[in-house]
Protein backbone atom coordinates (compact mmCIF):
# COMPACT_ATOMS: atom_id res chain seq x y z
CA UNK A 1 59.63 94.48 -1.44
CA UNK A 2 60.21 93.23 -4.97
CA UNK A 3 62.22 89.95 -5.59
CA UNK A 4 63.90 89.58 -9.46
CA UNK A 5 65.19 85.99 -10.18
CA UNK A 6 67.82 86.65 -13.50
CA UNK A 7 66.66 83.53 -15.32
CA UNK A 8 69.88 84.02 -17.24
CA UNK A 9 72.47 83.81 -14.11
CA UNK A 10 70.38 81.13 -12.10
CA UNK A 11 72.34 77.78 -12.45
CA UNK A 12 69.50 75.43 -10.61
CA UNK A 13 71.83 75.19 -7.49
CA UNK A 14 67.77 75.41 -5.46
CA UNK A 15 69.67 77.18 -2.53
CA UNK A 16 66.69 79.79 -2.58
CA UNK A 17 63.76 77.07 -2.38
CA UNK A 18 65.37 75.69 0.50
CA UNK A 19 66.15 78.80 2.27
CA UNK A 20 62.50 80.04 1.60
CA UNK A 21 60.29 77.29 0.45
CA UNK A 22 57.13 79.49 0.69
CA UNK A 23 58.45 81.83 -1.65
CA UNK A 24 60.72 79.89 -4.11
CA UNK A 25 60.67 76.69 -6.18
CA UNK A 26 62.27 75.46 -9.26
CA UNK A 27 60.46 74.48 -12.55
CA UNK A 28 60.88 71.43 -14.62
CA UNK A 29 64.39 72.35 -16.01
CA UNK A 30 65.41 72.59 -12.39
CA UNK A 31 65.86 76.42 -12.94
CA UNK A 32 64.60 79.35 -9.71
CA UNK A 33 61.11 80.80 -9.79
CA UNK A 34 58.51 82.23 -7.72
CA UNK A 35 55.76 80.30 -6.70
CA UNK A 36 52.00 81.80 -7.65
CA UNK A 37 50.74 84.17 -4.48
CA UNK A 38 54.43 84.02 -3.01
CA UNK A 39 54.84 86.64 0.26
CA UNK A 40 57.64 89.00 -1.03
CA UNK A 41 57.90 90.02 2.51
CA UNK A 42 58.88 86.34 3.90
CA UNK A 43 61.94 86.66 5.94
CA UNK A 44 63.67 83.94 4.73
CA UNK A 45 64.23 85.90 1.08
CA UNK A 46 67.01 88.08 1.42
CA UNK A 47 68.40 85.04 2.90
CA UNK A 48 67.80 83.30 0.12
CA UNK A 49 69.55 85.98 -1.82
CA UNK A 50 72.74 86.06 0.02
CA UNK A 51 72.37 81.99 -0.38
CA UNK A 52 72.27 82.30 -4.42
CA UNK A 53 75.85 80.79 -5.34
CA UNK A 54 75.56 83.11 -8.93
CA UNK A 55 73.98 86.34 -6.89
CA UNK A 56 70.98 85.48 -9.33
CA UNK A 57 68.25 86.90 -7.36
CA UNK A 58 67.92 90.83 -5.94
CA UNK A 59 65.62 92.10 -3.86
CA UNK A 60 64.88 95.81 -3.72
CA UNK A 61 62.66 97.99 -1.44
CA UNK A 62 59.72 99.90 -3.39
């Protein structure tokens, strides 16, 4: 599974790093990333998707 955060939709509302802290954080602007050595296959991350108020991050099967 790949996970794309669209740096230019994502509006800092950190809904993803609290739905999946192991795979999400936010940097210092306050903005969604992935942490370093993240598990794309967490379970928590296409809950974090649906949890995005902007629909900033998609996650797609290979």
């Amino acid at each position: 599974m790949s996970i794309h955060i669209d740096h230019n939709r994502c509006v800092g509302a950190g809904q993803c790093s609290l739905t999946a802290p192991r795979v999400f954080t936010q940097d210092d602007d306050g903005y969604s990333d992935l942490l370093p050595g993240h598990d794309p296959d967490d379970p928590m991350v296409r809950e974090a998707a649906r949890a995005c108020p902007v629909r900033a991050i998609t996650v797609r099967e290979p």
